[in-house]
PDB file of N, CA and C in Angstrom:
ATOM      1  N   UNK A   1      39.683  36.806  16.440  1.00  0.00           N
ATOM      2  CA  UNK A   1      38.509  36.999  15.593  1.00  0.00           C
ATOM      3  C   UNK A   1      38.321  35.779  14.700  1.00  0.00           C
ATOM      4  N   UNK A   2      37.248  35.371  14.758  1.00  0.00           N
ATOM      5  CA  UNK A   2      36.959  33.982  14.002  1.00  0.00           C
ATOM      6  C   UNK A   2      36.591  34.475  12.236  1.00  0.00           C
ATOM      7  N   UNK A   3      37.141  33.543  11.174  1.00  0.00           N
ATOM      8  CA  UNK A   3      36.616  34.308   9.872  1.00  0.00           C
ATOM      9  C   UNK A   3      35.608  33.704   9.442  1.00  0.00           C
ATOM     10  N   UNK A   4      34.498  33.716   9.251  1.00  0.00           N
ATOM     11  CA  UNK A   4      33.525  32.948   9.296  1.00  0.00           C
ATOM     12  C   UNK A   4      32.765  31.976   9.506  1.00  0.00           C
ATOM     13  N   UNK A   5      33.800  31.525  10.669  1.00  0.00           N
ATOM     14  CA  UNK A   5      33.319  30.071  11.141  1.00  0.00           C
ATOM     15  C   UNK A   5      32.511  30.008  12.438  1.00  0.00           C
ATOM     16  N   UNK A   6      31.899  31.245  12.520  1.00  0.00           N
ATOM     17  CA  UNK A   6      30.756  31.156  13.897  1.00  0.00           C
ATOM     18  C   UNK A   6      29.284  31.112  13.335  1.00  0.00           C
ATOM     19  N   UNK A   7      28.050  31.570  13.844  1.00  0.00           N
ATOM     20  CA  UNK A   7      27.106  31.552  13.789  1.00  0.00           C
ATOM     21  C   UNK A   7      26.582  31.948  12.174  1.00  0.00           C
ATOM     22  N   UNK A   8      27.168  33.544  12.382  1.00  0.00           N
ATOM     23  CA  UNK A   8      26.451  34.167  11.509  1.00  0.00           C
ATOM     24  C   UNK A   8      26.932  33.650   9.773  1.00  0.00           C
ATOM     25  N   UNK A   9      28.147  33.386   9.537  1.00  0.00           N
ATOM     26  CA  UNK A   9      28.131  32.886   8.414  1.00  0.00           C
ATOM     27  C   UNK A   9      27.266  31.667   7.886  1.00  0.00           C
ATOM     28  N   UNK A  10      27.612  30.618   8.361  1.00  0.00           N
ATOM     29  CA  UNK A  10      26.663  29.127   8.435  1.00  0.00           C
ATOM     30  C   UNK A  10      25.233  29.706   9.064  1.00  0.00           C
ATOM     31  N   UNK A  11      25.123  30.331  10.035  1.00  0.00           N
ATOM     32  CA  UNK A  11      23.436  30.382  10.290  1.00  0.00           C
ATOM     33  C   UNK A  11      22.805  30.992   9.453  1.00  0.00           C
ATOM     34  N   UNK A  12      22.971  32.052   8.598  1.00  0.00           N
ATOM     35  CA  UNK A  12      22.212  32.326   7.758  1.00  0.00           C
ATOM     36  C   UNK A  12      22.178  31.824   6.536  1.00  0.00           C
ATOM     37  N   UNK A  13      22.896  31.321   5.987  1.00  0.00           N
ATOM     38  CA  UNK A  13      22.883  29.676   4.926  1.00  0.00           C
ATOM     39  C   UNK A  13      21.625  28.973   5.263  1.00  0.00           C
ATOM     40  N   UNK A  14      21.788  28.550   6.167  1.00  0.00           N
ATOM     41  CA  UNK A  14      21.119  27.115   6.722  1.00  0.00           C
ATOM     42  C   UNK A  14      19.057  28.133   7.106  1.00  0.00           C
ATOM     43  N   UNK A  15      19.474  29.293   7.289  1.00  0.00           N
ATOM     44  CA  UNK A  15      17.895  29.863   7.152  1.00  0.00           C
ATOM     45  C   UNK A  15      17.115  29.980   5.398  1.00  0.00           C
ATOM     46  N   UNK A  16      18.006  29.903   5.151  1.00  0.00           N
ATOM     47  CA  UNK A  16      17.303  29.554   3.181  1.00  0.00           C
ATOM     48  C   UNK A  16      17.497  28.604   2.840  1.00  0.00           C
ATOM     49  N   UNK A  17      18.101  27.689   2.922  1.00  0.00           N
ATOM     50  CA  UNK A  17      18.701  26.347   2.703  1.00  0.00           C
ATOM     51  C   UNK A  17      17.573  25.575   3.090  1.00  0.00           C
ATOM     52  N   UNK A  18      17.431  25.597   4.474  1.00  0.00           N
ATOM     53  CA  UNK A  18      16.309  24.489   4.980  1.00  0.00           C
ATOM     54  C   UNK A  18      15.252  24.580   4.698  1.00  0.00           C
ATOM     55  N   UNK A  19      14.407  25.793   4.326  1.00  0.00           N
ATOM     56  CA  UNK A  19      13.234  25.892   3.929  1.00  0.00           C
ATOM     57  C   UNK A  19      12.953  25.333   2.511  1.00  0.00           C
ATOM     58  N   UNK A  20      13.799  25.768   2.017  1.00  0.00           N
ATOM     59  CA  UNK A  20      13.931  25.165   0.434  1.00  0.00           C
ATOM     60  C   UNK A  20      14.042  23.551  -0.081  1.00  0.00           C
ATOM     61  N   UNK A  21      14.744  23.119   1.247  1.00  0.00           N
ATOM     62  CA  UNK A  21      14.969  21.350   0.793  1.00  0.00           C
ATOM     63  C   UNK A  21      13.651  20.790   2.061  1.00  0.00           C
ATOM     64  N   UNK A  22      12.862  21.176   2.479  1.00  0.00           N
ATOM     65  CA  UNK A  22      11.926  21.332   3.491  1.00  0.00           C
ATOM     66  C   UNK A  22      10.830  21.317   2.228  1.00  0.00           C
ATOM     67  N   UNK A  23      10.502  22.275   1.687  1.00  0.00           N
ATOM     68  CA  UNK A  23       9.898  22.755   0.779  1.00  0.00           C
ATOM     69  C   UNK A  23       9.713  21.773  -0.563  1.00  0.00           C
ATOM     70  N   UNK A  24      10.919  21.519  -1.399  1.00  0.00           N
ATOM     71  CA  UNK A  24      11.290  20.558  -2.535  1.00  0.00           C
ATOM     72  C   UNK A  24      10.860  19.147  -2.059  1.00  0.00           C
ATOM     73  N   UNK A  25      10.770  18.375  -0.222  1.00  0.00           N
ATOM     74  CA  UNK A  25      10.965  17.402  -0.088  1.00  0.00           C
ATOM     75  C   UNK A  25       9.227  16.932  -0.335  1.00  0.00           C
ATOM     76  N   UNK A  26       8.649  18.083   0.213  1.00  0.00           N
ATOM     77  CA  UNK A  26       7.116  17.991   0.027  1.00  0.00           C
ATOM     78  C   UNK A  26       6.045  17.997  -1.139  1.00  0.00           C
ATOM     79  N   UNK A  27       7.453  19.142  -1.921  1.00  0.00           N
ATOM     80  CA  UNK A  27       6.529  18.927  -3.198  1.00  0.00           C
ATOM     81  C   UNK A  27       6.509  17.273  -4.062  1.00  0.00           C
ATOM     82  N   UNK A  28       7.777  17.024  -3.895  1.00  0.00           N
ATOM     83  CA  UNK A  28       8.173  15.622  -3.856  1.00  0.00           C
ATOM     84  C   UNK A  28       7.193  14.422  -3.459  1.00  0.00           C
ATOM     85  N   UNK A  29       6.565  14.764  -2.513  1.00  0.00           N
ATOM     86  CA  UNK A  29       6.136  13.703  -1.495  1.00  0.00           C
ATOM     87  C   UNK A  29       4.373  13.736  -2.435  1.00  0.00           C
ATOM     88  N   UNK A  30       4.058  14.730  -2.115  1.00  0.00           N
ATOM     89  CA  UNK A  30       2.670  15.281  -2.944  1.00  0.00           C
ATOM     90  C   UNK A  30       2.245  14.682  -4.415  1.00  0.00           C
ATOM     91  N   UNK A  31       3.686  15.472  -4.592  1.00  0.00           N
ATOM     92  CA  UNK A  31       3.571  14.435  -6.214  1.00  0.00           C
ATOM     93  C   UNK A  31       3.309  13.480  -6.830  1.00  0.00           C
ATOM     94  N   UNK A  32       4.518  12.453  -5.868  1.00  0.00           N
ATOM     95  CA  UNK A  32       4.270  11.149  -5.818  1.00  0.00           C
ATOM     96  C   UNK A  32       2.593  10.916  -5.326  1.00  0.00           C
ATOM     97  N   UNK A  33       2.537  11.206  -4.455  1.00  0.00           N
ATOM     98  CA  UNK A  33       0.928  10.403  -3.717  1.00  0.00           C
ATOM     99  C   UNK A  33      -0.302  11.037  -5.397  1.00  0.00           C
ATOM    100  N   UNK A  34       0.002  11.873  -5.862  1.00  0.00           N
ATOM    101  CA  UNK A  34      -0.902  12.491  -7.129  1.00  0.00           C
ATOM    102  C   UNK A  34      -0.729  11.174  -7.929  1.00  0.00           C
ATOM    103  N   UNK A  35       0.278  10.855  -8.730  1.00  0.00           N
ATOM    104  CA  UNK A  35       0.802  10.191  -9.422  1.00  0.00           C
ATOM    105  C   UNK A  35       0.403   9.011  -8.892  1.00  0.00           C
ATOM    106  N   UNK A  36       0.451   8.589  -8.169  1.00  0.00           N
ATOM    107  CA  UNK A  36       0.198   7.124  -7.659  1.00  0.00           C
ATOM    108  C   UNK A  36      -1.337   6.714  -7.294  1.00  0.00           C
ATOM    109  N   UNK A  37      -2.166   7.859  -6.690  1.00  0.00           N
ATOM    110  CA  UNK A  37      -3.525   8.057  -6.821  1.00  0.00           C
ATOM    111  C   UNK A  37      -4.025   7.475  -8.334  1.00  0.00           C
ATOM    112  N   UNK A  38      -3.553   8.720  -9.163  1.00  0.00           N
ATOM    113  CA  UNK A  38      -3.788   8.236 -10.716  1.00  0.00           C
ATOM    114  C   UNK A  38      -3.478   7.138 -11.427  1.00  0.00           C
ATOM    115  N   UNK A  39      -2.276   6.265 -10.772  1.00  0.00           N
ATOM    116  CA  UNK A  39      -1.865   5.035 -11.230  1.00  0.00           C
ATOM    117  C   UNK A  39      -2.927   3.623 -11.072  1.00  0.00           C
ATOM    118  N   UNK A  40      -3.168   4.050  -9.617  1.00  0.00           N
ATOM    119  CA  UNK A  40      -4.250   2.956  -8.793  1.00  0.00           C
ATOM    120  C   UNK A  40      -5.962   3.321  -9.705  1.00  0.00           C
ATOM    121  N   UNK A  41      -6.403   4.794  -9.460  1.00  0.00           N
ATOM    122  CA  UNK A  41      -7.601   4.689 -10.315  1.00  0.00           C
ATOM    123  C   UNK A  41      -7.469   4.155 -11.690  1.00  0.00           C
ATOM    124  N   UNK A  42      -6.640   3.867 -12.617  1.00  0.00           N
ATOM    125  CA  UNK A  42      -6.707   3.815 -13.650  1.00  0.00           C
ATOM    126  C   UNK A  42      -6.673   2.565 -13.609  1.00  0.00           C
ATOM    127  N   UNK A  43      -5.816   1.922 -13.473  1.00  0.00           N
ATOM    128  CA  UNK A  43      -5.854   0.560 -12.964  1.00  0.00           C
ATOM    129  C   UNK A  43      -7.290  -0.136 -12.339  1.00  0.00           C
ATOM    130  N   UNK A  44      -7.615   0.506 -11.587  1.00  0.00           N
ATOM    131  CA  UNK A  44      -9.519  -0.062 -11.685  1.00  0.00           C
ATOM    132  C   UNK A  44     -10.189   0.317 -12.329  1.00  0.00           C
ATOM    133  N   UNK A  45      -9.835   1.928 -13.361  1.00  0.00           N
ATOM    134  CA  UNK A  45     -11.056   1.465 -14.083  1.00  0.00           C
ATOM    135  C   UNK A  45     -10.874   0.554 -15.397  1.00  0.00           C
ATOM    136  N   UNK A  46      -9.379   0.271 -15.657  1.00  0.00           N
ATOM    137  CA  UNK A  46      -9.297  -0.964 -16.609  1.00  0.00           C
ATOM    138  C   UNK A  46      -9.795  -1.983 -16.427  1.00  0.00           C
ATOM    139  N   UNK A  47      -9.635  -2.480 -15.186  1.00  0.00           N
ATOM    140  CA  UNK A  47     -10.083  -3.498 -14.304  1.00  0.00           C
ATOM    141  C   UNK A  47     -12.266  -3.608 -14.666  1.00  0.00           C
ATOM    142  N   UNK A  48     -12.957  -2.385 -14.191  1.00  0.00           N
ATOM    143  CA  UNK A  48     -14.206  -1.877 -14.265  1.00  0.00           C
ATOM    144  C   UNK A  48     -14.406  -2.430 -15.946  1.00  0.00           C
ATOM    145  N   UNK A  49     -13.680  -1.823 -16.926  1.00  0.00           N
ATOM    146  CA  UNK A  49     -13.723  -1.853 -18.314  1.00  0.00           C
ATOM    147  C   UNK A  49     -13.978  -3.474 -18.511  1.00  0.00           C
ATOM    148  N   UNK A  50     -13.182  -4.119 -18.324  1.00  0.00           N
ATOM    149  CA  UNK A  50     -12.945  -5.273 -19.179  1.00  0.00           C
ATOM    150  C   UNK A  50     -14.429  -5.785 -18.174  1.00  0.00           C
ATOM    151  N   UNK A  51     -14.674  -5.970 -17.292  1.00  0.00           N
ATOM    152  CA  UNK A  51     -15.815  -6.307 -16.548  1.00  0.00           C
ATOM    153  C   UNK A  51     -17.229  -5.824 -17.450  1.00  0.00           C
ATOM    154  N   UNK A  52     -17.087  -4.599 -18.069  1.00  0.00           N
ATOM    155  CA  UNK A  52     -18.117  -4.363 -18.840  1.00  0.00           C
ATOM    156  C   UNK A  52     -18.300  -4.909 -20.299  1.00  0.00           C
ATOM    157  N   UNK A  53     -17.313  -4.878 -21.088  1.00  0.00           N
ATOM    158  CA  UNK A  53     -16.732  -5.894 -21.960  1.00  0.00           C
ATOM    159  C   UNK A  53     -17.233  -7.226 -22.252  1.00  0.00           C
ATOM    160  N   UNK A  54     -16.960  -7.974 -20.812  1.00  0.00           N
ATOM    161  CA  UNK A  54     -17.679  -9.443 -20.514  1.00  0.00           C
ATOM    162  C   UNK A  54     -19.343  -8.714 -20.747  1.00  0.00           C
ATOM    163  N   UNK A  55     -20.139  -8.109 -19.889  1.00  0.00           N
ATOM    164  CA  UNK A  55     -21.324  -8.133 -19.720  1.00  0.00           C
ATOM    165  C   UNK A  55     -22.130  -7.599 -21.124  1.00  0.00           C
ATOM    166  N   UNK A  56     -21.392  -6.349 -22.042  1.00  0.00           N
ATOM    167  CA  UNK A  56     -21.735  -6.556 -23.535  1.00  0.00           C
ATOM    168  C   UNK A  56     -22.039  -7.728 -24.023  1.00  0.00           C
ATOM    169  N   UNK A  57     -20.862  -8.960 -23.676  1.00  0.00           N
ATOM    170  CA  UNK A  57     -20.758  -9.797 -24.497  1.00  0.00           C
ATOM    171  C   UNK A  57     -22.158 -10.346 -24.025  1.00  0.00           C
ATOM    172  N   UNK A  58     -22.175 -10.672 -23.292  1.00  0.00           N
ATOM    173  CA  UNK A  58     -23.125 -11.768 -22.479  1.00  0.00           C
ATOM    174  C   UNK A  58     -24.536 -10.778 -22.866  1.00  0.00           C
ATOM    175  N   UNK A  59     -24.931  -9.843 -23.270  1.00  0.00           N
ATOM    176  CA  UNK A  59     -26.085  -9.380 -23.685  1.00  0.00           C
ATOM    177  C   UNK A  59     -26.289  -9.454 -24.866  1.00  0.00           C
ATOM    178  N   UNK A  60     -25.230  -9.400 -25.382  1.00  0.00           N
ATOM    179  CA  UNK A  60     -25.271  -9.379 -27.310  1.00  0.00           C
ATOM    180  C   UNK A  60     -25.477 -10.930 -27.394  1.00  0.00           C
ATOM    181  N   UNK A  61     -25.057 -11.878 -26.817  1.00  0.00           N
ATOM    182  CA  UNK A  61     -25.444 -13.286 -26.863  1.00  0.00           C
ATOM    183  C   UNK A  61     -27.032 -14.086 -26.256  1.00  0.00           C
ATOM    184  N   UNK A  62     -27.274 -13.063 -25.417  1.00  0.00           N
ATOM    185  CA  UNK A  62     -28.505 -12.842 -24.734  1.00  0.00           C
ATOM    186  C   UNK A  62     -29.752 -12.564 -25.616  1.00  0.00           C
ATOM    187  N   UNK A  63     -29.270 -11.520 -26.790  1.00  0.00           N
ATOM    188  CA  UNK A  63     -30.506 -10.864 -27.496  1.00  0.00           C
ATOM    189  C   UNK A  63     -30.500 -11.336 -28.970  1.00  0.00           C
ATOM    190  N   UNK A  64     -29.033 -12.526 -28.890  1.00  0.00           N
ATOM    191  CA  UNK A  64     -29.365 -13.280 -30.360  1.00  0.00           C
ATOM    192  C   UNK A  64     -28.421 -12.876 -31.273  1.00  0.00           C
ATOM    193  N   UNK A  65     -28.241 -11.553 -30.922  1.00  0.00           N
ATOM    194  CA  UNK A  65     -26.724 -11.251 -31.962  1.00  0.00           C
ATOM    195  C   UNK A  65     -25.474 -11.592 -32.189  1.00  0.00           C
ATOM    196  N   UNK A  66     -25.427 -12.613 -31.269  1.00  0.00           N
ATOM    197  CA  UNK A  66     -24.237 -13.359 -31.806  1.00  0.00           C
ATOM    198  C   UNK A  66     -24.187 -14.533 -31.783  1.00  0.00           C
ATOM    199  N   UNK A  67     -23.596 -15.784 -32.095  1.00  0.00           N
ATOM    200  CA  UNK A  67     -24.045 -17.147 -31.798  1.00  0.00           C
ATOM    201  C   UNK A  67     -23.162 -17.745 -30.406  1.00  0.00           C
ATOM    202  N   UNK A  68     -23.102 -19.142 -30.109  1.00  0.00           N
ATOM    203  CA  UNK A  68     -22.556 -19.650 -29.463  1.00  0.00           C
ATOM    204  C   UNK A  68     -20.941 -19.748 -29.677  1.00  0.00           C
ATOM    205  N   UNK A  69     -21.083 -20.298 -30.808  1.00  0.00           N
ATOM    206  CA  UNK A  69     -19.207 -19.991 -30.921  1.00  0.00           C
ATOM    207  C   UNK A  69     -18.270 -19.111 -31.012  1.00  0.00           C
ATOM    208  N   UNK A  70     -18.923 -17.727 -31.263  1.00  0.00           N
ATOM    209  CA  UNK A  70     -18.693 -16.133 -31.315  1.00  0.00           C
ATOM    210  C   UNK A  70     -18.617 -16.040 -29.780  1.00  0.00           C
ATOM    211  N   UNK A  71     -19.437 -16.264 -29.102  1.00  0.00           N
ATOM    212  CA  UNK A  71     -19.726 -16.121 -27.687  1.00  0.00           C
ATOM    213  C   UNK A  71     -18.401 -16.793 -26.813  1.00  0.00           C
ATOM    214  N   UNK A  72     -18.066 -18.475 -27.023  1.00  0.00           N
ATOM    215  CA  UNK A  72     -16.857 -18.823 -26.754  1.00  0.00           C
ATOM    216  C   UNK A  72     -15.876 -18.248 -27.036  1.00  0.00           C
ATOM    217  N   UNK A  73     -15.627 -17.603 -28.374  1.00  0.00           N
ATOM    218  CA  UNK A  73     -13.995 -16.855 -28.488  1.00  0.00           C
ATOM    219  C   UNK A  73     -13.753 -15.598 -28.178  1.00  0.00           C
ATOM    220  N   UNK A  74     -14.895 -15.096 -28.421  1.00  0.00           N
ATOM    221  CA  UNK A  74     -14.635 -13.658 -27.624  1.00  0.00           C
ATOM    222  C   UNK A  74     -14.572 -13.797 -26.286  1.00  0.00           C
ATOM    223  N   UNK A  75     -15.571 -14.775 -25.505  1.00  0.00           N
ATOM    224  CA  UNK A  75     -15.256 -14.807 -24.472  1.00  0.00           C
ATOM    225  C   UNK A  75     -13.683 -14.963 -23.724  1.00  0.00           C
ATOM    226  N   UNK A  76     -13.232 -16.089 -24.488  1.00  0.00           N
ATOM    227  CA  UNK A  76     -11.285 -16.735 -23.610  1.00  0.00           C
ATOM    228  C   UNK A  76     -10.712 -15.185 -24.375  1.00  0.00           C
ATOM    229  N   UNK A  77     -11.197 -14.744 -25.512  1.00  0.00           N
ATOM    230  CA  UNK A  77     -10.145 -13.418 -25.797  1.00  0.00           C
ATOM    231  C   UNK A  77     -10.072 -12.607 -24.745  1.00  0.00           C
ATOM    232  N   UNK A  78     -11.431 -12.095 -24.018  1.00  0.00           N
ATOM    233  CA  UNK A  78     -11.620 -11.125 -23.166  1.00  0.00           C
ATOM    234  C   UNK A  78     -10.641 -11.687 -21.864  1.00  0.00           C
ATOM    235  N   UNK A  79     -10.771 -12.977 -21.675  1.00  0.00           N
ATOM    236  CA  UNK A  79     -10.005 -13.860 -20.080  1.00  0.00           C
ATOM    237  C   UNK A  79      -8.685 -13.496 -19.982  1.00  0.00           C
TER     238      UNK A  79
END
Protein backbone atom coordinates (compact mmCIF):
# COMPACT_ATOMS: atom_id res chain seq x y z
CA UNK A 1 0.00 0.00 0.00
CA UNK A 2 1.53 3.25 -1.06
CA UNK A 3 1.09 6.26 1.78
CA UNK A 4 0.37 8.99 -0.17
CA UNK A 5 2.56 8.96 -2.80
CA UNK A 6 0.16 8.00 -5.75
CA UNK A 7 -2.31 9.99 -7.60
CA UNK A 8 -4.80 10.92 -5.28
CA UNK A 9 -2.76 12.70 -2.69
CA UNK A 10 -0.58 15.06 -5.14
CA UNK A 11 -3.51 15.05 -7.76
CA UNK A 12 -5.79 16.76 -5.87
CA UNK A 13 -3.24 19.49 -4.62
CA UNK A 14 -2.22 20.25 -7.98
CA UNK A 15 -6.34 20.65 -8.97
CA UNK A 16 -6.42 23.95 -6.66
CA UNK A 17 -3.00 24.81 -6.88
CA UNK A 18 -2.92 25.30 -10.64
CA UNK A 19 -5.86 27.22 -11.08
CA UNK A 20 -4.84 29.62 -8.54
CA UNK A 21 -1.15 30.34 -9.81
CA UNK A 22 -2.94 30.15 -13.45
CA UNK A 23 -5.27 32.65 -12.12
CA UNK A 24 -2.66 35.13 -9.93
CA UNK A 25 -0.32 34.86 -13.16
CA UNK A 26 -3.06 36.72 -15.21
CA UNK A 27 -4.15 38.97 -12.89
CA UNK A 28 -0.50 39.86 -12.89
CA UNK A 29 -0.17 40.12 -16.52
CA UNK A 30 -3.48 42.48 -16.84
CA UNK A 31 -2.25 44.65 -14.39
CA UNK A 32 0.82 45.31 -15.65
CA UNK A 33 -0.56 46.02 -19.36
CA UNK A 34 -3.31 48.64 -17.14
CA UNK A 35 -0.43 50.25 -15.53
CA UNK A 36 1.68 50.59 -18.41
CA UNK A 37 -1.27 51.72 -20.74
CA UNK A 38 -1.55 54.58 -18.09
CA UNK A 39 2.17 55.17 -17.98
CA UNK A 40 2.44 55.63 -21.94
CA UNK A 41 -0.93 57.91 -22.07
CA UNK A 42 0.32 60.14 -19.59
CA UNK A 43 3.45 60.50 -20.96
CA UNK A 44 1.78 61.92 -24.22
CA UNK A 45 -0.34 63.88 -22.78
CA UNK A 46 2.67 65.68 -21.03
CA UNK A 47 4.24 65.52 -24.17
CA UNK A 48 0.50 67.17 -25.88
CA UNK A 49 0.78 69.78 -22.76
CA UNK A 50 4.01 71.35 -23.15
CA UNK A 51 3.14 71.53 -27.08
CA UNK A 52 0.23 73.67 -25.98
CA UNK A 53 2.29 75.74 -23.65
CA UNK A 54 4.60 76.70 -26.71
CA UNK A 55 1.39 77.67 -28.81
CA UNK A 56 -0.11 79.98 -25.70
CA UNK A 57 3.09 81.44 -25.84
CA UNK A 58 3.28 82.15 -29.45
CA UNK A 59 -0.39 83.71 -29.30
CA UNK A 60 0.11 85.84 -26.29
CA UNK A 61 3.16 87.22 -28.36
CA UNK A 62 0.99 87.25 -31.42
CA UNK A 63 -1.78 89.55 -29.80
CA UNK A 64 0.86 91.94 -28.16
CA UNK A 65 0.78 90.75 -24.66
CA UNK A 66 3.95 90.09 -24.24
CA UNK A 67 7.13 91.53 -25.73
CA UNK A 68 10.01 90.04 -27.57
CA UNK A 69 12.27 89.32 -24.77
CA UNK A 70 9.46 87.73 -22.56
CA UNK A 71 8.82 85.72 -25.69
CA UNK A 72 12.69 84.53 -25.84
CA UNK A 73 12.79 83.34 -22.15
CA UNK A 74 9.83 81.78 -21.77
CA UNK A 75 10.38 80.35 -24.81
CA UNK A 76 14.27 78.27 -23.95
CA UNK A 77 12.27 77.83 -20.36
CA UNK A 78 9.54 75.85 -22.08
CA UNK A 79 12.69 73.85 -24.47
Amino acid sequence: MMWGLGQGHWGNWMWWVGPVFMLAFWVLVITGGVFLTRFLVKQGWRHGREDSALEILKRRYALGEINKEEYEEKRRDLA
